[in-house]
PDB file of N, CA and C in Angstrom:
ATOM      1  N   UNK A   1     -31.539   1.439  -4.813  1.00  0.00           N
ATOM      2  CA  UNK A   1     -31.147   1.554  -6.197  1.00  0.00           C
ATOM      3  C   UNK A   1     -30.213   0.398  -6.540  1.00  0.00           C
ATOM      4  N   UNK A   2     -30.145   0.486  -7.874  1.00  0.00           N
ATOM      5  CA  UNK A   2     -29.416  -1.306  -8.567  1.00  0.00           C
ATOM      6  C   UNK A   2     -28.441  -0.572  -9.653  1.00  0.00           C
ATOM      7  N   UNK A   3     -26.913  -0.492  -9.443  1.00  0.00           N
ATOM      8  CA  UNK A   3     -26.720   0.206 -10.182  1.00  0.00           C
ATOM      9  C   UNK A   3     -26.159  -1.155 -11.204  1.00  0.00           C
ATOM     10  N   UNK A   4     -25.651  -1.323 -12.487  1.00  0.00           N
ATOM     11  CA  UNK A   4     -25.203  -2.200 -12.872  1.00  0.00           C
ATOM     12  C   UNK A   4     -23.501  -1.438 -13.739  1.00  0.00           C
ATOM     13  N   UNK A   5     -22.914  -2.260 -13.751  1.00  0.00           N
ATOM     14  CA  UNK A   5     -21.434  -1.642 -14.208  1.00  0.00           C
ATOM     15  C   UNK A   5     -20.362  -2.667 -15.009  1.00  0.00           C
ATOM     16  N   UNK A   6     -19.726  -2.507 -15.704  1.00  0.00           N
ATOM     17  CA  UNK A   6     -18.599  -4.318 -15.974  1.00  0.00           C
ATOM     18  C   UNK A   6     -17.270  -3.093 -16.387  1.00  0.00           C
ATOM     19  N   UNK A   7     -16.543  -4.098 -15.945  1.00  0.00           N
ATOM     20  CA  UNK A   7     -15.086  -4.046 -15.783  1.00  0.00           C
ATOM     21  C   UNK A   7     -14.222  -4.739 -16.776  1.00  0.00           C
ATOM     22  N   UNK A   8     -13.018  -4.942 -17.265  1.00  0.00           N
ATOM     23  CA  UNK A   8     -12.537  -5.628 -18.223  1.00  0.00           C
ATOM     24  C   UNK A   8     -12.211  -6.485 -17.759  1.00  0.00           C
ATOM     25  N   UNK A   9     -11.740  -6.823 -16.117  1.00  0.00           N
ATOM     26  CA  UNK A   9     -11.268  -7.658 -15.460  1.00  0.00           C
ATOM     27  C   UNK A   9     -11.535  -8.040 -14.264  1.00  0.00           C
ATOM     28  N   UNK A  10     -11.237  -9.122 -13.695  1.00  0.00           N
ATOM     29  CA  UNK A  10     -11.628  -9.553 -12.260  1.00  0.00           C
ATOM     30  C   UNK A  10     -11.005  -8.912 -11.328  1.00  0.00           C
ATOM     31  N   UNK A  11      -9.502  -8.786 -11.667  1.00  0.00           N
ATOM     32  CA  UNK A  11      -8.880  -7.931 -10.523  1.00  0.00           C
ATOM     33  C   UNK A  11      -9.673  -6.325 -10.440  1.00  0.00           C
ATOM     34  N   UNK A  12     -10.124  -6.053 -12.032  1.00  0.00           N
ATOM     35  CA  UNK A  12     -10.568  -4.634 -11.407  1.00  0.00           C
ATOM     36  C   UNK A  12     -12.078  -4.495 -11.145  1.00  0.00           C
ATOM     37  N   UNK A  13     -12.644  -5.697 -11.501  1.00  0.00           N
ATOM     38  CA  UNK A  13     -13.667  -5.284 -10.780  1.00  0.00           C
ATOM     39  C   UNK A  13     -13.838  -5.902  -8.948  1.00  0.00           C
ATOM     40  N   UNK A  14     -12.943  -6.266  -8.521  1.00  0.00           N
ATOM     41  CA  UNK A  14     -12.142  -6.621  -7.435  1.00  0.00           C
ATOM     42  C   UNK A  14     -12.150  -5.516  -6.748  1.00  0.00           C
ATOM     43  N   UNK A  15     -10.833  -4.870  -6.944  1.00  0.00           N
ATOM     44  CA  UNK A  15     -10.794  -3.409  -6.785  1.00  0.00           C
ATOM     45  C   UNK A  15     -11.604  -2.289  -6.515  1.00  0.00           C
ATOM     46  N   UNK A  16     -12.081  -2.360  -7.684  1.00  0.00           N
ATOM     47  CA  UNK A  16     -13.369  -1.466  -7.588  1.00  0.00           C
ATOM     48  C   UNK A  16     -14.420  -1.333  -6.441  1.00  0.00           C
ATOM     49  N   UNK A  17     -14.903  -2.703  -6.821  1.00  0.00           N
ATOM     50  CA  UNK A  17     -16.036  -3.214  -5.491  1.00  0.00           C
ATOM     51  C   UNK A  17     -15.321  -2.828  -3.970  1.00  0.00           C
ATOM     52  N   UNK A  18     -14.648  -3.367  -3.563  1.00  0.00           N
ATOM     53  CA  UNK A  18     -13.651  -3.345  -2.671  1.00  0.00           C
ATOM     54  C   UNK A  18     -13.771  -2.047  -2.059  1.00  0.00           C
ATOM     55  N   UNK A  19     -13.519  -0.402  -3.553  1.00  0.00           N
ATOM     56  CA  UNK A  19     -13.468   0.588  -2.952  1.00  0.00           C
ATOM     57  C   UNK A  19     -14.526   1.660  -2.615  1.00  0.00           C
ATOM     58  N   UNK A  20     -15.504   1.226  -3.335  1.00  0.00           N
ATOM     59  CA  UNK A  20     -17.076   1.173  -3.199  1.00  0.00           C
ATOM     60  C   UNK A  20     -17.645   0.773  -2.147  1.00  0.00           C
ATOM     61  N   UNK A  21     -17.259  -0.626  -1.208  1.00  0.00           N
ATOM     62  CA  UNK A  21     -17.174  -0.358  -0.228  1.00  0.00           C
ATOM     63  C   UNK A  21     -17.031   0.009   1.186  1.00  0.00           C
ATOM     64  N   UNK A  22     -15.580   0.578   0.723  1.00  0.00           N
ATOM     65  CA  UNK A  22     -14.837   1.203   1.944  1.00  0.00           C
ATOM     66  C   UNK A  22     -15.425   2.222   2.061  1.00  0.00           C
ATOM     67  N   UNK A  23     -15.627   2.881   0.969  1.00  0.00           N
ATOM     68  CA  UNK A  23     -16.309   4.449   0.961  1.00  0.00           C
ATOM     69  C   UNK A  23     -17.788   4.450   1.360  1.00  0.00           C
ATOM     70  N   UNK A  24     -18.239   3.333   1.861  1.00  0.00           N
ATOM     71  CA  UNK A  24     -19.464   2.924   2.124  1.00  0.00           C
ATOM     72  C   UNK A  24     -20.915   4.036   1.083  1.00  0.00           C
ATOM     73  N   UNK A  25     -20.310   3.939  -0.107  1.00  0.00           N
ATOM     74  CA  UNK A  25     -21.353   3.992  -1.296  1.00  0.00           C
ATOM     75  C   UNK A  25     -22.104   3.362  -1.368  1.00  0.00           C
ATOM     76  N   UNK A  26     -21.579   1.659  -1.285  1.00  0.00           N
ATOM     77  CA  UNK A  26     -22.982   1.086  -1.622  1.00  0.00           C
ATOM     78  C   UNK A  26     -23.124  -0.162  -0.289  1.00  0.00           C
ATOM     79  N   UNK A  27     -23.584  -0.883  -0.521  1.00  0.00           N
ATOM     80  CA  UNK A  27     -24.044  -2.023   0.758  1.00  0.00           C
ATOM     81  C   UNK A  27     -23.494  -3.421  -0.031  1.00  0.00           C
ATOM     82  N   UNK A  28     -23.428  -3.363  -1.107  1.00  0.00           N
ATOM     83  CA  UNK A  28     -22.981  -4.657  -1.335  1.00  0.00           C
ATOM     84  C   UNK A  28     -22.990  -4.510  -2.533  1.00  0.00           C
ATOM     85  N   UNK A  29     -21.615  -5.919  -3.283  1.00  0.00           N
ATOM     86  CA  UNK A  29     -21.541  -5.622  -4.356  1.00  0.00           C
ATOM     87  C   UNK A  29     -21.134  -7.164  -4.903  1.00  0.00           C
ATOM     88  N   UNK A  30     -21.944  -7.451  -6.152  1.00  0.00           N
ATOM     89  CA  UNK A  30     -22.056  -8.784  -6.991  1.00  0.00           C
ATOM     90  C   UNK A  30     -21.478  -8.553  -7.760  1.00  0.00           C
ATOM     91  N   UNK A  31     -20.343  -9.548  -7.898  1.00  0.00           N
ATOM     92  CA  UNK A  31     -19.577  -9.394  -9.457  1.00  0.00           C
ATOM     93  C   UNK A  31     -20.166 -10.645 -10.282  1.00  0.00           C
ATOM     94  N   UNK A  32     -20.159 -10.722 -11.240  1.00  0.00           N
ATOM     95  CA  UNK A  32     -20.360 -11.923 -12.036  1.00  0.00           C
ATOM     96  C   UNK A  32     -19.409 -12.091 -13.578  1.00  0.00           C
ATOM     97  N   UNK A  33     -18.722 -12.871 -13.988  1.00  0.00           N
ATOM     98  CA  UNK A  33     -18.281 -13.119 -15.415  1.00  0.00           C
ATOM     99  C   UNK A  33     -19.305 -13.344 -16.287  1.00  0.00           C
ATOM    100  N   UNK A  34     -19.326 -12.747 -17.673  1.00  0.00           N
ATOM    101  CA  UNK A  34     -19.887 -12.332 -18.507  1.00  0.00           C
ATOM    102  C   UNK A  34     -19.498 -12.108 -19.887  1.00  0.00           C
ATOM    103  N   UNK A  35     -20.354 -12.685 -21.026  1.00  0.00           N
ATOM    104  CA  UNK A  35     -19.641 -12.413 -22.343  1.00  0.00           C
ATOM    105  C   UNK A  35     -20.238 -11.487 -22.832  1.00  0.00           C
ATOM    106  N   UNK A  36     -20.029 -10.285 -23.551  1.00  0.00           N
ATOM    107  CA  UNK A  36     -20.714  -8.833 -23.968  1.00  0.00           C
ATOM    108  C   UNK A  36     -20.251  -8.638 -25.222  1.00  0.00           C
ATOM    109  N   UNK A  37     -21.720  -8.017 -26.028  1.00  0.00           N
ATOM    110  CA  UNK A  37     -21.361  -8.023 -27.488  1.00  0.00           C
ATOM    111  C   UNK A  37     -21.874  -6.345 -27.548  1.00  0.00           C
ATOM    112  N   UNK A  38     -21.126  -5.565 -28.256  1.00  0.00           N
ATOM    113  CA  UNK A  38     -21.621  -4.182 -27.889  1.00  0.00           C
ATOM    114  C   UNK A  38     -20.928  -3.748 -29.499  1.00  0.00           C
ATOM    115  N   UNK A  39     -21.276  -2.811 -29.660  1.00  0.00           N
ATOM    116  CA  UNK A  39     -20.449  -1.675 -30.504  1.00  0.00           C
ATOM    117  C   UNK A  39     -19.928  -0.717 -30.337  1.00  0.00           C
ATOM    118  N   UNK A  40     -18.553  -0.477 -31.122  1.00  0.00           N
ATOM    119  CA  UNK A  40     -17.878   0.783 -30.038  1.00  0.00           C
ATOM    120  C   UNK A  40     -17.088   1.036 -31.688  1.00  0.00           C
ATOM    121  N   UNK A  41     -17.284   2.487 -31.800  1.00  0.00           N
ATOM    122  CA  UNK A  41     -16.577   3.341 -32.864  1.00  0.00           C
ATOM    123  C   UNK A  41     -16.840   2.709 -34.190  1.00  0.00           C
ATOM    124  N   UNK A  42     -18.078   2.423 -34.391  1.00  0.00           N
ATOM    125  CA  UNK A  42     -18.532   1.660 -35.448  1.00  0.00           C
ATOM    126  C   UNK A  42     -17.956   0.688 -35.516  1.00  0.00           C
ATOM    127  N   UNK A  43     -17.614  -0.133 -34.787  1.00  0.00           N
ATOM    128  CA  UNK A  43     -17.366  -1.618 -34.694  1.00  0.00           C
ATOM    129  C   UNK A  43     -17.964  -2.926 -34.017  1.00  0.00           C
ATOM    130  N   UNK A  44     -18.580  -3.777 -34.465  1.00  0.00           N
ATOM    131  CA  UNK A  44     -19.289  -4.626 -33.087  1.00  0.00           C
ATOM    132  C   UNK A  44     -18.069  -5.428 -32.901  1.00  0.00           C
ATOM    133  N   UNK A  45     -18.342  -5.399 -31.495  1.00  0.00           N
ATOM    134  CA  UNK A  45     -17.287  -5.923 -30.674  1.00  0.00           C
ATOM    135  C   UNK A  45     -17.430  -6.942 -29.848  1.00  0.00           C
ATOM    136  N   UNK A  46     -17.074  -8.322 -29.613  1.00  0.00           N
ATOM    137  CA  UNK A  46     -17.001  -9.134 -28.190  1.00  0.00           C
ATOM    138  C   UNK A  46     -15.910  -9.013 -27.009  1.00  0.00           C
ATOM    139  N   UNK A  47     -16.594  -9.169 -26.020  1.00  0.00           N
ATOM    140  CA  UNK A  47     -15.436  -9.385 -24.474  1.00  0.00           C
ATOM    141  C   UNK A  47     -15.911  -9.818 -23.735  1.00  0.00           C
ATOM    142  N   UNK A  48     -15.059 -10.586 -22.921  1.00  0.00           N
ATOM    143  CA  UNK A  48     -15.302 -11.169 -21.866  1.00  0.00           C
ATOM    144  C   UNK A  48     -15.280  -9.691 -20.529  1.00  0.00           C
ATOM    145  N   UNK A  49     -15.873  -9.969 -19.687  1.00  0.00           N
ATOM    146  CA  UNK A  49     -16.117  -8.567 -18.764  1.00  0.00           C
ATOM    147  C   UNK A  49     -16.785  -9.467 -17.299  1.00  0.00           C
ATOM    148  N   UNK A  50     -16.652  -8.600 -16.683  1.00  0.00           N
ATOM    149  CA  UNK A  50     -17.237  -8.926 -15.471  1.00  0.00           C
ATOM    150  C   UNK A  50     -18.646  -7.421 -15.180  1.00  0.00           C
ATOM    151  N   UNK A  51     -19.587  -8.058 -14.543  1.00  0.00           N
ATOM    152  CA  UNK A  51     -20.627  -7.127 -14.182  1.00  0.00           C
ATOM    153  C   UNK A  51     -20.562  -7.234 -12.881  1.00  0.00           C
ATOM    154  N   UNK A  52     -20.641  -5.691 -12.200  1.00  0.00           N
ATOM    155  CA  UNK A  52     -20.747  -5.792 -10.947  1.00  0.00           C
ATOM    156  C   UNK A  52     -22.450  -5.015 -10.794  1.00  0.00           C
ATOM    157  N   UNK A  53     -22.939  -5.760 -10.020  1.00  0.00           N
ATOM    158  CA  UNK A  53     -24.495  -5.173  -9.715  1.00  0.00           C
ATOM    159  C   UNK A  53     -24.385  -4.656  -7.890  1.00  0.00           C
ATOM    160  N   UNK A  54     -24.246  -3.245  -8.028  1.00  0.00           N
ATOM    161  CA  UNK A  54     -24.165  -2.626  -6.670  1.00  0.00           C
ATOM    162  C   UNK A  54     -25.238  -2.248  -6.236  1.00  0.00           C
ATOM    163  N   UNK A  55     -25.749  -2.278  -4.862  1.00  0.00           N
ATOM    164  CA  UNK A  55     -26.930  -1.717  -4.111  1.00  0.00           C
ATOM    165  C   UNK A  55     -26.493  -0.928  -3.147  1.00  0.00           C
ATOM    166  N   UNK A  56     -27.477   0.260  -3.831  1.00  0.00           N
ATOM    167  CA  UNK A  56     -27.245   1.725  -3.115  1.00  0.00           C
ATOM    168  C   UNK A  56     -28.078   2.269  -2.573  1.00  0.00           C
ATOM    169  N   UNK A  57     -28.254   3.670  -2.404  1.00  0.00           N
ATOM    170  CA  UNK A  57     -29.454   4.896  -2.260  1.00  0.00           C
ATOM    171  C   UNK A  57     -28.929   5.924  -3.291  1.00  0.00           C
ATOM    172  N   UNK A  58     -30.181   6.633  -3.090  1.00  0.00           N
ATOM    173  CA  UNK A  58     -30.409   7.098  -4.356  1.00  0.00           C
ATOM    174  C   UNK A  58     -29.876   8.321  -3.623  1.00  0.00           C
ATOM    175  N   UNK A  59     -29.329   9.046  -2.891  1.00  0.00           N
ATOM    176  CA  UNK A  59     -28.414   9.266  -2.368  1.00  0.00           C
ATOM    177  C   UNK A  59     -27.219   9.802  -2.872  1.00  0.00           C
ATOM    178  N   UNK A  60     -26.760   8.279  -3.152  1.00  0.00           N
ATOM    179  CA  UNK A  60     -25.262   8.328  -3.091  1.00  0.00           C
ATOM    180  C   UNK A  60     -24.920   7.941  -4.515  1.00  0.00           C
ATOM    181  N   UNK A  61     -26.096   8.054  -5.819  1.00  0.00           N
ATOM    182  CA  UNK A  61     -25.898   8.351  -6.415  1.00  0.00           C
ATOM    183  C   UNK A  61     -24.594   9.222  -7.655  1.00  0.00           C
ATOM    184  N   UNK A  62     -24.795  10.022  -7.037  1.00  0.00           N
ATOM    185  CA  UNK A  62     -23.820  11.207  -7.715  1.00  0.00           C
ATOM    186  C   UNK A  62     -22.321  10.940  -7.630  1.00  0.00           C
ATOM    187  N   UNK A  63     -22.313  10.819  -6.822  1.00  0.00           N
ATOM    188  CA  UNK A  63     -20.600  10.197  -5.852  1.00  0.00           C
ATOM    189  C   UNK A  63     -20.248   8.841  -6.580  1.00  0.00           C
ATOM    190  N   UNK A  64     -21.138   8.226  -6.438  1.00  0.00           N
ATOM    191  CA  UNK A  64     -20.833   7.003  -6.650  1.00  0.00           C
ATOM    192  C   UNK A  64     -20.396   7.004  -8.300  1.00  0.00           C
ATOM    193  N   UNK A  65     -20.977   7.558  -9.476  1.00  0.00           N
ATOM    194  CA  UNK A  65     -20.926   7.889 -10.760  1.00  0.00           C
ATOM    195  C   UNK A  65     -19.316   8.368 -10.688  1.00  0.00           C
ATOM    196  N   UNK A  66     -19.256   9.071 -10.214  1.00  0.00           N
ATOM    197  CA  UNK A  66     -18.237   9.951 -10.145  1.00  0.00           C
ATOM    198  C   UNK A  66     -16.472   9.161 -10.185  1.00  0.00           C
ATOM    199  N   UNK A  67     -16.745   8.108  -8.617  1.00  0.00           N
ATOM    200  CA  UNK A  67     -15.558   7.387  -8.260  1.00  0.00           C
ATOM    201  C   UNK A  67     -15.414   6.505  -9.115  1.00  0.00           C
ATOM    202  N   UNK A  68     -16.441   5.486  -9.885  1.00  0.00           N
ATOM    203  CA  UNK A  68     -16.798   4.584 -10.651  1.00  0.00           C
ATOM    204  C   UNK A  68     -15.714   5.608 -11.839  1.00  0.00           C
ATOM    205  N   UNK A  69     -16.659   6.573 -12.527  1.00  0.00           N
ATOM    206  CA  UNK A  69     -15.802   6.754 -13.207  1.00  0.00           C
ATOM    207  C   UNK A  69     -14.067   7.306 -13.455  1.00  0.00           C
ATOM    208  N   UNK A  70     -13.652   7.726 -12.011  1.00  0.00           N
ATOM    209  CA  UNK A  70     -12.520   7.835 -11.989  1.00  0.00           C
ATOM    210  C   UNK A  70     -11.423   6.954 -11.522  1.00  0.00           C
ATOM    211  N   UNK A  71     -12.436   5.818 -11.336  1.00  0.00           N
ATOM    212  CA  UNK A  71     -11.308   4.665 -11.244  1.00  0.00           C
ATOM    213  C   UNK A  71     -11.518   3.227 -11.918  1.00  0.00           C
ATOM    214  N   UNK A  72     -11.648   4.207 -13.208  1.00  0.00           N
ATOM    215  CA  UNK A  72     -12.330   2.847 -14.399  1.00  0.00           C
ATOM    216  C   UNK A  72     -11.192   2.793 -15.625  1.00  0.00           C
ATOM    217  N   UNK A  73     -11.432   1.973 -15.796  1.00  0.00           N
ATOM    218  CA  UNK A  73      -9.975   1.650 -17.250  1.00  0.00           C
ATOM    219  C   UNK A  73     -10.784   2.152 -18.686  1.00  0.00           C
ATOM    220  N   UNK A  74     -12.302   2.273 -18.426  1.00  0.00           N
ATOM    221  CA  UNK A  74     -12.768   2.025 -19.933  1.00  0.00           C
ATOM    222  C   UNK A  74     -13.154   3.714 -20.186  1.00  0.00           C
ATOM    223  N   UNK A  75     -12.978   4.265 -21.393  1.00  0.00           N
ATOM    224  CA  UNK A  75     -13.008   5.817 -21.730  1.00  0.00           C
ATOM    225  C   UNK A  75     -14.574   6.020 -21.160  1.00  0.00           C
ATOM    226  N   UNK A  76     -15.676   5.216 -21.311  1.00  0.00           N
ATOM    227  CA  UNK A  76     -17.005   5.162 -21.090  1.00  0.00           C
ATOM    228  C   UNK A  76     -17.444   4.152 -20.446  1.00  0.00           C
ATOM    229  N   UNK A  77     -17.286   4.100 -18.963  1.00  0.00           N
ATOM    230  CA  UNK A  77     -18.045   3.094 -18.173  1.00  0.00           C
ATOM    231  C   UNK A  77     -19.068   2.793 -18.733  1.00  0.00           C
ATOM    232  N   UNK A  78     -19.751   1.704 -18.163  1.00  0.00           N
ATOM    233  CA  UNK A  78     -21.411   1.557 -17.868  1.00  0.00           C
ATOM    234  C   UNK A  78     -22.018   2.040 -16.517  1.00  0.00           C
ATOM    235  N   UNK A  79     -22.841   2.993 -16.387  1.00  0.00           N
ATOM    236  CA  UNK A  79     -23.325   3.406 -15.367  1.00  0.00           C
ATOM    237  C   UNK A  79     -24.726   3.224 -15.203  1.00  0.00           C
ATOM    238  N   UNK A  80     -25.577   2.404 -15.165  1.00  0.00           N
ATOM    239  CA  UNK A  80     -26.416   2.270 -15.118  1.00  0.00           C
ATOM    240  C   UNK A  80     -27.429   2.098 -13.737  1.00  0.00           C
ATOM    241  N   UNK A  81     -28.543   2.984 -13.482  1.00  0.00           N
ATOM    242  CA  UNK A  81     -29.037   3.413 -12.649  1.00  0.00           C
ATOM    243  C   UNK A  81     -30.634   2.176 -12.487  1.00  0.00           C
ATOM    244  N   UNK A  82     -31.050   1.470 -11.267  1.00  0.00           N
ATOM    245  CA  UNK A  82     -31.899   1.097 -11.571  1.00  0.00           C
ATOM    246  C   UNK A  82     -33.196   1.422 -10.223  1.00  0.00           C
ATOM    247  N   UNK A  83     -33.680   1.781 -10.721  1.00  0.00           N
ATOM    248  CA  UNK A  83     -35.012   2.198  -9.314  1.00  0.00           C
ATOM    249  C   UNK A  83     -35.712   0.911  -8.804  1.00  0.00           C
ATOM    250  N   UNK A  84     -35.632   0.348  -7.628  1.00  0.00           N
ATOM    251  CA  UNK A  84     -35.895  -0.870  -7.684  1.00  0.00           C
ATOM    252  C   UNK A  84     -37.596  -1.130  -6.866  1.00  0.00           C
ATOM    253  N   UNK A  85     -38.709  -1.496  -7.526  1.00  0.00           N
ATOM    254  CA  UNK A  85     -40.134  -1.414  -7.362  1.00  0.00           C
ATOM    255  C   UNK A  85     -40.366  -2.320  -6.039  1.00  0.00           C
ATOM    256  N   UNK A  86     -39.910  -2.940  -5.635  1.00  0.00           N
ATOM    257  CA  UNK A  86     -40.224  -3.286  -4.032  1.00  0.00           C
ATOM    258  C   UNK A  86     -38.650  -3.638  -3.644  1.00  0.00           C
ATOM    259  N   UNK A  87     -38.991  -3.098  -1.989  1.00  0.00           N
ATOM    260  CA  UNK A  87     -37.299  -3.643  -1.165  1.00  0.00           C
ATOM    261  C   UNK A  87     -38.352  -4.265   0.245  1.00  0.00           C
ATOM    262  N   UNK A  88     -38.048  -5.584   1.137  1.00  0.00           N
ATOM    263  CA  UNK A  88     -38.473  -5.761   1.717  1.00  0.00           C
ATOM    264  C   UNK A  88     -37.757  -5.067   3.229  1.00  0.00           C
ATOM    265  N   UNK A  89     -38.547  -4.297   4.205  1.00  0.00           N
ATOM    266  CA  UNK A  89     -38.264  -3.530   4.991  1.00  0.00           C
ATOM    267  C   UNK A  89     -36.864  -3.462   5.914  1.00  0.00           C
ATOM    268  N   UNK A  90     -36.760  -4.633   6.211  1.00  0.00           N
ATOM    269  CA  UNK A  90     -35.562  -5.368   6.860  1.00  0.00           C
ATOM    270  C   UNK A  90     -34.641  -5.147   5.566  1.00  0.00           C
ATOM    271  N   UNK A  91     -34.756  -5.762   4.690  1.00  0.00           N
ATOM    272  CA  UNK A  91     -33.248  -4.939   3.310  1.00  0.00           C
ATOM    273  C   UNK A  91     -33.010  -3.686   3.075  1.00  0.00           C
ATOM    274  N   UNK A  92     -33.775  -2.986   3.049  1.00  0.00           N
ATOM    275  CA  UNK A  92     -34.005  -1.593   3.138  1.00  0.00           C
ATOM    276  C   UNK A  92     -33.360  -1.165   4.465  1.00  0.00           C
ATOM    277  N   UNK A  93     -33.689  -1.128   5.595  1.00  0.00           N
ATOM    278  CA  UNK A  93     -33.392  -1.138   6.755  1.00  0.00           C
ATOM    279  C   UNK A  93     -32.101  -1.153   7.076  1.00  0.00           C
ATOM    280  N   UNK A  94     -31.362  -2.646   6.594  1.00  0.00           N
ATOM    281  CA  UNK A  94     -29.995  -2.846   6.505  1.00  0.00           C
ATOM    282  C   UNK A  94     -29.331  -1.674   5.712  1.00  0.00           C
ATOM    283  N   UNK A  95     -29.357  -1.972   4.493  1.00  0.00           N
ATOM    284  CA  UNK A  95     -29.493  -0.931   3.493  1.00  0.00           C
ATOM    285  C   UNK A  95     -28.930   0.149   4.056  1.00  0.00           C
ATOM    286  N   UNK A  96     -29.776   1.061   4.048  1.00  0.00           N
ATOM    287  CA  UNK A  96     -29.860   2.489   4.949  1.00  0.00           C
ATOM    288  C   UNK A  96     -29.008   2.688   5.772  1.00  0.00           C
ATOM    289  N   UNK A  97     -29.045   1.634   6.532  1.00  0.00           N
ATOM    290  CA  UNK A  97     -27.696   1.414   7.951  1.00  0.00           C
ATOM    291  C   UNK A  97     -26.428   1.732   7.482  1.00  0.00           C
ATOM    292  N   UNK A  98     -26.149   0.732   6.264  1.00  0.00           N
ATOM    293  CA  UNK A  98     -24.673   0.578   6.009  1.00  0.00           C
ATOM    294  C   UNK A  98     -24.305   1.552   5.145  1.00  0.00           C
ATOM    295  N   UNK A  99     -24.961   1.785   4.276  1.00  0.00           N
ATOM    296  CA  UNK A  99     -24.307   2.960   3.237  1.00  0.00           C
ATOM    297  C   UNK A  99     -24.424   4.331   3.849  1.00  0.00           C
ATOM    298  N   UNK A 100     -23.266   5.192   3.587  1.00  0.00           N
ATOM    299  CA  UNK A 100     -23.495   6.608   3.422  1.00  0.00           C
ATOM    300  C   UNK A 100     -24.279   7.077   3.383  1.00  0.00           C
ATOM    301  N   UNK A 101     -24.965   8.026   4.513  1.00  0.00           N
ATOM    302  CA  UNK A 101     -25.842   8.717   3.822  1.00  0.00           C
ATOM    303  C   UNK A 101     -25.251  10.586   3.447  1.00  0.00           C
ATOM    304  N   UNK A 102     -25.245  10.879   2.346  1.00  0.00           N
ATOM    305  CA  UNK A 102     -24.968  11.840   1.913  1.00  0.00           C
ATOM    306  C   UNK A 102     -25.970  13.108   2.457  1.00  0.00           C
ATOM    307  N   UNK A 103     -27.173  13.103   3.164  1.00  0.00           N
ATOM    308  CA  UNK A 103     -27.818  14.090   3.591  1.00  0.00           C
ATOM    309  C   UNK A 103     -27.127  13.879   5.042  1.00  0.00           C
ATOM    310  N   UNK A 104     -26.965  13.022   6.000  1.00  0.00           N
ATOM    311  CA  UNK A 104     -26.355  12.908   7.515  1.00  0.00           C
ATOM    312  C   UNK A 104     -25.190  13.549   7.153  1.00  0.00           C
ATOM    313  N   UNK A 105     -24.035  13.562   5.692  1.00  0.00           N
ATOM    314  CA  UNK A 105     -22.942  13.302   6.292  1.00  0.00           C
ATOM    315  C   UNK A 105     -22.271  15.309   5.575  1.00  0.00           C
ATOM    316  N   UNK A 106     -23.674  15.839   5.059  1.00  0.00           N
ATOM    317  CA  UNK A 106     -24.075  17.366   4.458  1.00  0.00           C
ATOM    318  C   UNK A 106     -24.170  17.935   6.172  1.00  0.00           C
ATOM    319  N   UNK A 107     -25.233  17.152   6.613  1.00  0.00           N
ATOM    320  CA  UNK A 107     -25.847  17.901   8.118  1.00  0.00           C
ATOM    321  C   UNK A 107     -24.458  18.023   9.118  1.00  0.00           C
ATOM    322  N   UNK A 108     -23.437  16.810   9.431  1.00  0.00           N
ATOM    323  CA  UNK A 108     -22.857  16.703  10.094  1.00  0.00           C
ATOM    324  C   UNK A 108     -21.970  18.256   9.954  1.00  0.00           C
ATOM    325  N   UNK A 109     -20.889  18.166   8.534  1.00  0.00           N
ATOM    326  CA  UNK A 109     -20.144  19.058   8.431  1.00  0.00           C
ATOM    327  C   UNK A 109     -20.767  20.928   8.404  1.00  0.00           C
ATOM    328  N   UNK A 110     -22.083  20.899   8.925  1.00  0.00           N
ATOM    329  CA  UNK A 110     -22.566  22.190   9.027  1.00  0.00           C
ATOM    330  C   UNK A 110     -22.697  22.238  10.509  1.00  0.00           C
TER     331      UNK A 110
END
C-alpha cells in the first residue's frame, strides 16, 4: 500500500516519518517539498507543505491512520490510501520483512 500524507513542516514531517518508523508501520518513508492549493472553510488556500509517501501493508493500515492522526498539527490530515497494481517480489518480500505485521503480532499476544 502507498499511503500519501503532507505536513506543514519539515521538522514535522521529520518527526512523523521517523515515528512511523520506529513503530515499524511502514518500510519506508519519502518526504518531498511541495506547493498545495486546496480549500478549507470556504476559502481557497495556498501552502507550502511537505508530502510524505509511506509504504505499507494493508495490514497496518488502521494503526497507522490512527498515529498519523494523533500526531498531526492539522484538524484534518490527509490520509490517503493507495492499492498499489504491481510490487516486484523481492520489494514485497523486503516489505513484509520490515513492517509490522499486525496478524503475527494478534497471534503472538494469544
Amino acid at each position: 500500500m502507498i499511503v500519501l500524507s503532507t505536513t506543514a513542516s519539515k521538522k514535522e514531517a521529520k518527526a512523523l516519518g521517523k515515528l512511523l518508523l520506529e513503530k515499524r508501520l511502514v518500510t519506508c518513508v519519502q518526504r518531498l517539498k511541495i506547493k498545495s492549493m486546496y480549500r478549507w472553510e470556504n476559502t481557497l488556500c495556498k501552502a507550502k507543505e511537505y508530502l510524505l509517501i509511506l509504504k505499507t501493508t494493508k495490514e497496518n493500515l488502521n494503526e497507522l491512520e490512527s498515529i498519523v492522526k494523533a500526531n498531526h498539527s492539522y484538524e484534518v490530515p490527509q490520509f490517503v490510501a493507495l492499492k498499489a497494481d504491481f510490487i516486484s517480489k523481492e520489494y514485497k518480500k523486503w516489505l513484509e520483512k520490515e513492517c509490522k505485521s499486525v496478524k503475527n503480532s494478534k497471534k503472538n499476544k494469544a
